[in-house]
Each structure stands twice: as C-alpha cells, then as structure tokens.
Protein backbone atom coordinates (compact mmCIF):
# COMPACT_ATOMS: atom_id res chain seq x y z
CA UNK A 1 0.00 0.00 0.00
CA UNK A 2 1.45 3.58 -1.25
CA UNK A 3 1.93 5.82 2.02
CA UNK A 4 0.06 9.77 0.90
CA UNK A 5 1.25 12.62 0.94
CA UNK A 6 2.82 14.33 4.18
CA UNK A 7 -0.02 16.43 3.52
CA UNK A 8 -2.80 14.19 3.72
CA UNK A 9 -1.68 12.01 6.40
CA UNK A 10 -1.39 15.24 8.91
CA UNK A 11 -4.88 16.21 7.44
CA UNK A 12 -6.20 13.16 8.48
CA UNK A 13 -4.42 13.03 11.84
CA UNK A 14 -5.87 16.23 12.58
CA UNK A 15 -9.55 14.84 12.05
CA UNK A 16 -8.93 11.99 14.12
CA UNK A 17 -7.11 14.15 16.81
CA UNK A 18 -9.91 17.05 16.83
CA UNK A 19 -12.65 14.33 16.87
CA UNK A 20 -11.22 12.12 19.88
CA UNK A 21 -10.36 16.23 21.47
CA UNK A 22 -14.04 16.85 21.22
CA UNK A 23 -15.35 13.88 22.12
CA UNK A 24 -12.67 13.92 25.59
CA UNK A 25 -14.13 17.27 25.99
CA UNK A 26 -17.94 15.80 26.05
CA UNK A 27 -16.68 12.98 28.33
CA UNK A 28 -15.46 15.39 31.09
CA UNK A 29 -17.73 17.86 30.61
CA UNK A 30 -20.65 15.54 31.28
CA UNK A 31 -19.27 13.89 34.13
CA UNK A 32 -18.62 17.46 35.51
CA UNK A 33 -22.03 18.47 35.04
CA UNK A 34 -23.83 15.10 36.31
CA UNK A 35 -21.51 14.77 39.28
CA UNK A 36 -24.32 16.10 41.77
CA UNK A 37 -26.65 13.72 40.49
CA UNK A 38 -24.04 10.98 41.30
CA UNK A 39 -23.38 11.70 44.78
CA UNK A 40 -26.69 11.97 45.53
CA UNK A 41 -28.18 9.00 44.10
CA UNK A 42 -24.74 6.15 43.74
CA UNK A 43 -22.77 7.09 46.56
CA UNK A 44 -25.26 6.26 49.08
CA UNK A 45 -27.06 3.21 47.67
CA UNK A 46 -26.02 -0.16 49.03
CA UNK A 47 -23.85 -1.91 47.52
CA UNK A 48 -24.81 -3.46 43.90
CA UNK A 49 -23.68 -5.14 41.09
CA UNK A 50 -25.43 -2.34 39.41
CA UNK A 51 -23.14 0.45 41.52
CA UNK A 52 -19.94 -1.80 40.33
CA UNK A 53 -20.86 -1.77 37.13
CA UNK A 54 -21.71 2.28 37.36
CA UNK A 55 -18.36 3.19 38.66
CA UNK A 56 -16.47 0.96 36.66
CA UNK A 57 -18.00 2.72 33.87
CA UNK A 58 -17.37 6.04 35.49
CA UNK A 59 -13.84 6.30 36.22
CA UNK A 60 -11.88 2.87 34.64
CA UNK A 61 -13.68 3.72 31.16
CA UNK A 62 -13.30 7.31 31.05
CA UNK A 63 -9.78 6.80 32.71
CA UNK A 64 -9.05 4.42 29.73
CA UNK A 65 -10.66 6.72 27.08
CA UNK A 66 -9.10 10.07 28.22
CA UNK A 67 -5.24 7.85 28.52
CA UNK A 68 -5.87 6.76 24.96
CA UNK A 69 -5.56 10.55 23.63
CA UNK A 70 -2.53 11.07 24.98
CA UNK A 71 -0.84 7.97 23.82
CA UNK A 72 0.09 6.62 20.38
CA UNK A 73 1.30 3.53 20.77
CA UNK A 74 -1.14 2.26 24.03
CA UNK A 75 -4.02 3.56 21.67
CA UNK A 76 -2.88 1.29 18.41
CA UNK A 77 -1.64 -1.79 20.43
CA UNK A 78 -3.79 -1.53 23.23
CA UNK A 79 -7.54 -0.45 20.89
CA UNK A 80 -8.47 -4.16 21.64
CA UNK A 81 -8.51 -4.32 25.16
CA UNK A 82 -9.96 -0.46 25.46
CA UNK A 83 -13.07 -1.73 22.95
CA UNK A 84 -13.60 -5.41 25.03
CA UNK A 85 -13.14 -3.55 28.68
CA UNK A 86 -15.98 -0.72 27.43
CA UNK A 87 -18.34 -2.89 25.68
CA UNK A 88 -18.24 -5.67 28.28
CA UNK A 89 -19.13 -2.74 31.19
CA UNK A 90 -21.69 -1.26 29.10
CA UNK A 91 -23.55 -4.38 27.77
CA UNK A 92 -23.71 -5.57 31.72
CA UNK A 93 -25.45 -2.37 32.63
CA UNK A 94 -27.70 -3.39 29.84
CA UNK A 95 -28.62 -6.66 31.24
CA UNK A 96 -29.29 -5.27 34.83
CA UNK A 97 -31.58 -3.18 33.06
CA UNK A 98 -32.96 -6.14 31.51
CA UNK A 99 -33.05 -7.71 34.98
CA UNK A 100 -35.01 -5.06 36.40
CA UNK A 101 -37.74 -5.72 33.74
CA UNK A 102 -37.97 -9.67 33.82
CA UNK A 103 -36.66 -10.13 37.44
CA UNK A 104 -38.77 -13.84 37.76
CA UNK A 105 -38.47 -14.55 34.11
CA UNK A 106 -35.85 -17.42 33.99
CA UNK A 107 -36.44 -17.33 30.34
CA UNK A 108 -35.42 -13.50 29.62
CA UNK A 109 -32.68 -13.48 31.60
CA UNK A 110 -31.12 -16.71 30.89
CA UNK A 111 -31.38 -15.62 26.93
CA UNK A 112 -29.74 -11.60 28.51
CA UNK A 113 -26.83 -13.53 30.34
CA UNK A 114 -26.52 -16.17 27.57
CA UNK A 115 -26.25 -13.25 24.83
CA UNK A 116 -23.98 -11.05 27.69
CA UNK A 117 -21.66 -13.99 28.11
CA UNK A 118 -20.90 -15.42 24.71
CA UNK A 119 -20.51 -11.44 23.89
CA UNK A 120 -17.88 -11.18 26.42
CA UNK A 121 -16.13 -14.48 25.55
CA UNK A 122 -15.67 -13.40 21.69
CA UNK A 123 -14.45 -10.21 22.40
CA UNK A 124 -11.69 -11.74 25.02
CA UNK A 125 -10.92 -13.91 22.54
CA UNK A 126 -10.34 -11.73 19.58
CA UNK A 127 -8.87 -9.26 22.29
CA UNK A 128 -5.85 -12.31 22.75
CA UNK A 129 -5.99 -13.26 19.14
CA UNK A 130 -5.09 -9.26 17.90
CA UNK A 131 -2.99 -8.89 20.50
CA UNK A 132 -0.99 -12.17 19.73
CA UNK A 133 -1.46 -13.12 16.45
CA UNK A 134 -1.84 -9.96 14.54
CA UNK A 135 0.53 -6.67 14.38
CA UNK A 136 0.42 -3.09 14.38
CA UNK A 137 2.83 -1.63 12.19
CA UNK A 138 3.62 2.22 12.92
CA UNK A 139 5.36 4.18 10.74
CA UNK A 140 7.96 6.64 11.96
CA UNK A 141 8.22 8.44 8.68
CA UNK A 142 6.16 11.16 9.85
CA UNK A 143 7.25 11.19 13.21
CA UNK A 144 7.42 14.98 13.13
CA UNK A 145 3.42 15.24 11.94
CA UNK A 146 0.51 14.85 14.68
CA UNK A 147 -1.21 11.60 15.45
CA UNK A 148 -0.38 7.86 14.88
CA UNK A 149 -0.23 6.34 11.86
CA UNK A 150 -0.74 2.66 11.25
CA UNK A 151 0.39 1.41 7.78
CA UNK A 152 -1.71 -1.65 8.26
CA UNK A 153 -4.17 -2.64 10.48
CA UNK A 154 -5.77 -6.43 11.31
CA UNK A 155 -9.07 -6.84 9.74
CA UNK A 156 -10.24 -8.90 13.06
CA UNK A 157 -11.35 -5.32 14.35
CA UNK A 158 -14.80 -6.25 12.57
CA UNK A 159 -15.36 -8.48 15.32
CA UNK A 160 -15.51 -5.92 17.60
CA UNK A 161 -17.96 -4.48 15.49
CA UNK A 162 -20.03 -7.11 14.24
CA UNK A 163 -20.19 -8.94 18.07
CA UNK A 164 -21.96 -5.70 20.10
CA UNK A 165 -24.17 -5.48 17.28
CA UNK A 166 -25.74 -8.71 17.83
CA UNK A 167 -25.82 -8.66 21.36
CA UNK A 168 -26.73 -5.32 21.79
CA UNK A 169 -30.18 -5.88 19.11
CA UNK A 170 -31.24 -9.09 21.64
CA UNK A 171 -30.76 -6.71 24.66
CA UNK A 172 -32.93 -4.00 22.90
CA UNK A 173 -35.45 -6.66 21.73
CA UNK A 174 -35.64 -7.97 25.14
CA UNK A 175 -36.61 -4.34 26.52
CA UNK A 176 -38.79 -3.49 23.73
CA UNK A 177 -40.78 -6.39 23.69
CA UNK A 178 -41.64 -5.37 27.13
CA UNK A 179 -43.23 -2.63 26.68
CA UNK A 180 -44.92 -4.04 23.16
CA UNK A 181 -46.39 -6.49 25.76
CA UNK A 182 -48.13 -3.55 27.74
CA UNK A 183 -49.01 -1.94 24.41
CA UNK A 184 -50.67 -4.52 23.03
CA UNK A 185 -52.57 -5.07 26.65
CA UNK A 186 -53.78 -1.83 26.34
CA UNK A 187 -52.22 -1.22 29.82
CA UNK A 188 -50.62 2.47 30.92
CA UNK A 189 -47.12 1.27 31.22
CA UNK A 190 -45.22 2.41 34.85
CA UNK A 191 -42.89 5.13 34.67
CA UNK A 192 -39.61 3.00 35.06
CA UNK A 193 -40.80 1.20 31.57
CA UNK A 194 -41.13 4.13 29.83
CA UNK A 195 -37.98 5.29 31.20
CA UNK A 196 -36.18 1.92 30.10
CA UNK A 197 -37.77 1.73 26.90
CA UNK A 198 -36.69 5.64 25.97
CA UNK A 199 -33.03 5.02 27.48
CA UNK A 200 -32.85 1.66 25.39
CA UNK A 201 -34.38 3.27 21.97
CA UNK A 202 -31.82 6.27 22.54
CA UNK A 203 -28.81 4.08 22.93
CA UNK A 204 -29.59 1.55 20.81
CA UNK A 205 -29.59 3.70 17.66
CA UNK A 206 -26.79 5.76 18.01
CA UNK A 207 -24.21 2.76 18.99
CA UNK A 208 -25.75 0.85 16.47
CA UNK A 209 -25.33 3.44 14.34
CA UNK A 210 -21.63 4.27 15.28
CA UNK A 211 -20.90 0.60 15.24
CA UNK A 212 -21.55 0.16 11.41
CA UNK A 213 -20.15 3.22 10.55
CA UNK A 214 -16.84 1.75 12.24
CA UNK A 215 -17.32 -1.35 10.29
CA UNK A 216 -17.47 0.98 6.97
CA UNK A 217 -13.91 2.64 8.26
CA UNK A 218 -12.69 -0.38 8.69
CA UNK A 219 -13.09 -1.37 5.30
CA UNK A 220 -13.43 1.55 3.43
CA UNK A 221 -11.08 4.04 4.80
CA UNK A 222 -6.82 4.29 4.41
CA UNK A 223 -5.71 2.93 7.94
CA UNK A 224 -4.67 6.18 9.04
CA UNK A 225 -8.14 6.93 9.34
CA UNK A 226 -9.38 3.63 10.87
CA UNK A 227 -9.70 4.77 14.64
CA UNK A 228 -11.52 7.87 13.27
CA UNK A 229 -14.88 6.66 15.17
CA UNK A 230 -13.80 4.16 17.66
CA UNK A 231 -13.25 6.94 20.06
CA UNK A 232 -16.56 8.45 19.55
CA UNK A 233 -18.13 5.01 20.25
CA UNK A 234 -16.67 4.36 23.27
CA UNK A 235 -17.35 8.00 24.40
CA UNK A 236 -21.28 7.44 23.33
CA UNK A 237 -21.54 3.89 25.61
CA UNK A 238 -19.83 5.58 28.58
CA UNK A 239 -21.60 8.45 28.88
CA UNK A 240 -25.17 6.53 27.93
CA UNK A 241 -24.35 3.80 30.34
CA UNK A 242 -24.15 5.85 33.11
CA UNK A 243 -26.85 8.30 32.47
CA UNK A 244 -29.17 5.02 32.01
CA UNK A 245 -28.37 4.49 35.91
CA UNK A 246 -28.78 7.65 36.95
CA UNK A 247 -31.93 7.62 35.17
CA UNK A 248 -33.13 4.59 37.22
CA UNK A 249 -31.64 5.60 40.61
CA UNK A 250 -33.42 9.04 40.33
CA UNK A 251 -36.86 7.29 40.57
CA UNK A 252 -36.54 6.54 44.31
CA UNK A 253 -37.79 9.61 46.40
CA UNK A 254 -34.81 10.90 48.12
CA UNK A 255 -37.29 11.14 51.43
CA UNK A 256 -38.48 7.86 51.06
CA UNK A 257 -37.67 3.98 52.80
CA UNK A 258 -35.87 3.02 49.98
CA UNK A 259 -33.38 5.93 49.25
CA UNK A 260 -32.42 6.34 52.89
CA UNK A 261 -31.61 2.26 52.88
CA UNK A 262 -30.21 2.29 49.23
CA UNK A 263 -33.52 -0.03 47.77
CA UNK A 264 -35.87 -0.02 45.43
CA UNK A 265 -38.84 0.20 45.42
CA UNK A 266 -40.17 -2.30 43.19
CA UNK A 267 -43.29 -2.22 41.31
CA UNK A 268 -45.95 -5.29 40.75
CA UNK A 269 -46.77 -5.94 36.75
CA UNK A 270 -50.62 -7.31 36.88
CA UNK A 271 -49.63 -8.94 33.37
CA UNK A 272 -51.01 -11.92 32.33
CA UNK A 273 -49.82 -13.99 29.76
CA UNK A 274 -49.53 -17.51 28.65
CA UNK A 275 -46.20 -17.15 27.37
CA UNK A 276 -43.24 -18.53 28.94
CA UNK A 277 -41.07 -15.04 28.79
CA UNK A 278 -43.91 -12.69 30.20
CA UNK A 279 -44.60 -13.94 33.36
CA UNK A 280 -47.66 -12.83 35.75
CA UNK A 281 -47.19 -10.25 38.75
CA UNK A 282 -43.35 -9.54 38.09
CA UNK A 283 -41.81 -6.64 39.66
CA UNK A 284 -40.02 -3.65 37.75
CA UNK A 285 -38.16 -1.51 39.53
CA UNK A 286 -35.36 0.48 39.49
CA UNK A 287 -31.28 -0.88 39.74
C-alpha cells in the first residue's frame, strides 16, 4: 500500500485528533455536570452489582478513554482491550436493566446472560488473538506530523464491530418487547418502563449506528483513518451507560424507605400472559 502525501496524512491526523479532542471534551464535561446527580443517588445506595458496574463505567472507562488521547502507541496496540473492557461494562449495565424488567423470568434473563456472556467471551478472545497473532505496524516516517499512523491494520477489528451489534439488538429486543407487551394489553405502562424503553431506543440507535459506521472505516477508509470513530463510540456507551443508571436511581424519592436504605422500590406488573417469557405479577423496579 502507497503511504500519501505528508499532507494528507497530517490532514487526516488532525480529524482523528480534533474528533477524539471533542469527544474527551464531552466525556469530562458531562461527568462534571452530572456529578451532583451521582453523589446523591450512587454514593449512598447499598452496595450493587449495578453500583460496580456504574463506577467501573465512570472512572476505569473514562480513565481508559481520556489515557488513549494522549498515547500513540497504548491507543494502536492496546484499541483491543480499550473496545472489550468498554463494551463488556456497558452491555452488563444493559442486562441489569434487563433484569429489572424480567426479574422472575428465567427465560429473559437466561437468553440476557446467555447473549452477555458469549458477547464477552468473543471479544476476550479476539482481544488475545489481535494482540498475539496480529501486528500493528507504525510508521515513523512522519514522526514529526501529529497523530499515529498505522500502515496496516488487522481486519479482526470487525469483530468488535459485528459482536456488540448482535448482542446489543437481543438486549434491545428484550426491553422493547416489554413494553410491546403492555401496548398490546392496552395497559398504561409504569414510569420506570417508559424510562427503560426511551433510554434503550436512545442508545440503541446511536451505537448501532456508530458501530456500522466503524465497520465501513474499517473497510473503506486508508488505515490512518481507521480509529476515526472508535473513540466516539466508546465515548457514546460511557456516557449513555451511566446516564441510564442515573436515570433509574433518580426514581426513588430521596425522602423515602428506599433511598435512605439504598432499595428499590419495586413495582408489581398485573400482566397476564400464557407465554413462557412474560410472566404474571413480576416486579419492575429500578437498579
């Protein structure tokens, strides 16, 4: 593959630098800005998986994402583990969520776990395979010009692509066939659906969308250009992951039981239903 022009490679490192700058910027600026909601709704709940998952998404994730900026050669050797740590944390908080919907339904969450846990086990394992099987060649002809640049990069990135997609459409089915189900009863669904079911349509379509755009990159684009969106995908599921907690926390009355003790208050479901994965009388309620 021909190497451009010194001119085109430091226009394209500037795009990738100025969208991974603004994108840093939204990270920090957000966490800034929700940091009151935080501290009044995560710091004193009891201890979760939920409030693991929160904070590891937080500060380890951000941590991660903001480190990546600053370093060329953790960000082009280390992109692997950066996407599997982020999508793993992110895709658990979406199967709490999934939890709080079908807490008795052995059948929803079995098929939220199942998805969760194959997920996790392909992206370790393509994680290991780029990191020992395949190689990131950086050029240091440029060395004076902003950014990294990769003369090659593995085409086993798709997997980290393709995989969330999947998993991420049977977490969103799960959730929106949830509230279908009150739909189609004709039933005035409880605030913590709606909630769930706006949160889940919101991030659903802009990772999905982000995720095939990176698959386009991948395949499409010079390699200089390849970690153009991966940044702004990782930025998207941090910041949507925790907001979708926060979200759900929120919904307990600071004055009430359940906020002073750190639980939820859970809700009943009067559904009725024949079918094996909508079960009758199940609780919702927030993580």
């Amino acid at each position: 593959m021909s190497i451009p022009s010194p001119i085109t490679m430091a226009e394209q490192a500037t795009a990738v630098n100025l969208v991974a700058a603004s994108c840093i910027t939204c990270l920090l600026y957000n966490h800034i800005t929700t940091l009151d909601q935080e501290t009044a709704t995560m710091w004193p709940s009891r201890f979760t998986m939920a409030k693991v998952l929160f904070f590891l998404n937080r500060y380890f994730v951000e941590a991660m994402l903001v480190f990546n900026c600053f370093s060329c050669v953790f960000y082009l050797r280390w992109l692997a583990v950066t996407l599997t740590i982020t999508t793993c944390t992110v895709q658990g908080i979406l199967v709490m969520r999934v939890w709080a919907l079908y807490r008795r339904n052995l059948f929803a969450i079995t098929l939220a776990l199942g998805a969760y846990i194959s997920g996790s086990i392909t992206l370790i394992g393509l994680t290991i395979q780029d990191y020992v099987g395949e190689d990131v060649i950086i050029t240091s002809v440029f060395a004076d010009l902003p950014g990294c640049y990769a003369t090659s990069v593995p085409k086993i990135l798709a997997g980290f692509w393709i995989t969330p997609v999947i998993i991420e459409t049977i977490l969103f089915g799960l959730v929106m066939y949830r509230a279908f189900a009150w739909w189609r009863n004709g039933s005035s669904a409880p605030r913590v659906l709606s909630i769930l079911a706006k949160d889940s349509t919101l991030y659903f379509a802009i990772i999905f969308v982000l995720l095939i755009a990176n698959l386009m990159v991948l395949y499409l684009a010079p390699p200089f250009l390849t970690g153009l969106l991966v940044t702004p995908s990782n930025t998207a599921g941090c910041i949507l992951g925790s907001h979708m907690l926060l979200h759900l926390r929120q919904l307990v009355d600071p004055n009430s039981e359940a906020a002073s003790t750190g639980r939820s208050a859970a809700v009943v479901i009067p559904l009725t239903s024949k079918r094996p994965w909508i079960s009758a009388n199940q609780p919702l309620s927030p993580i």
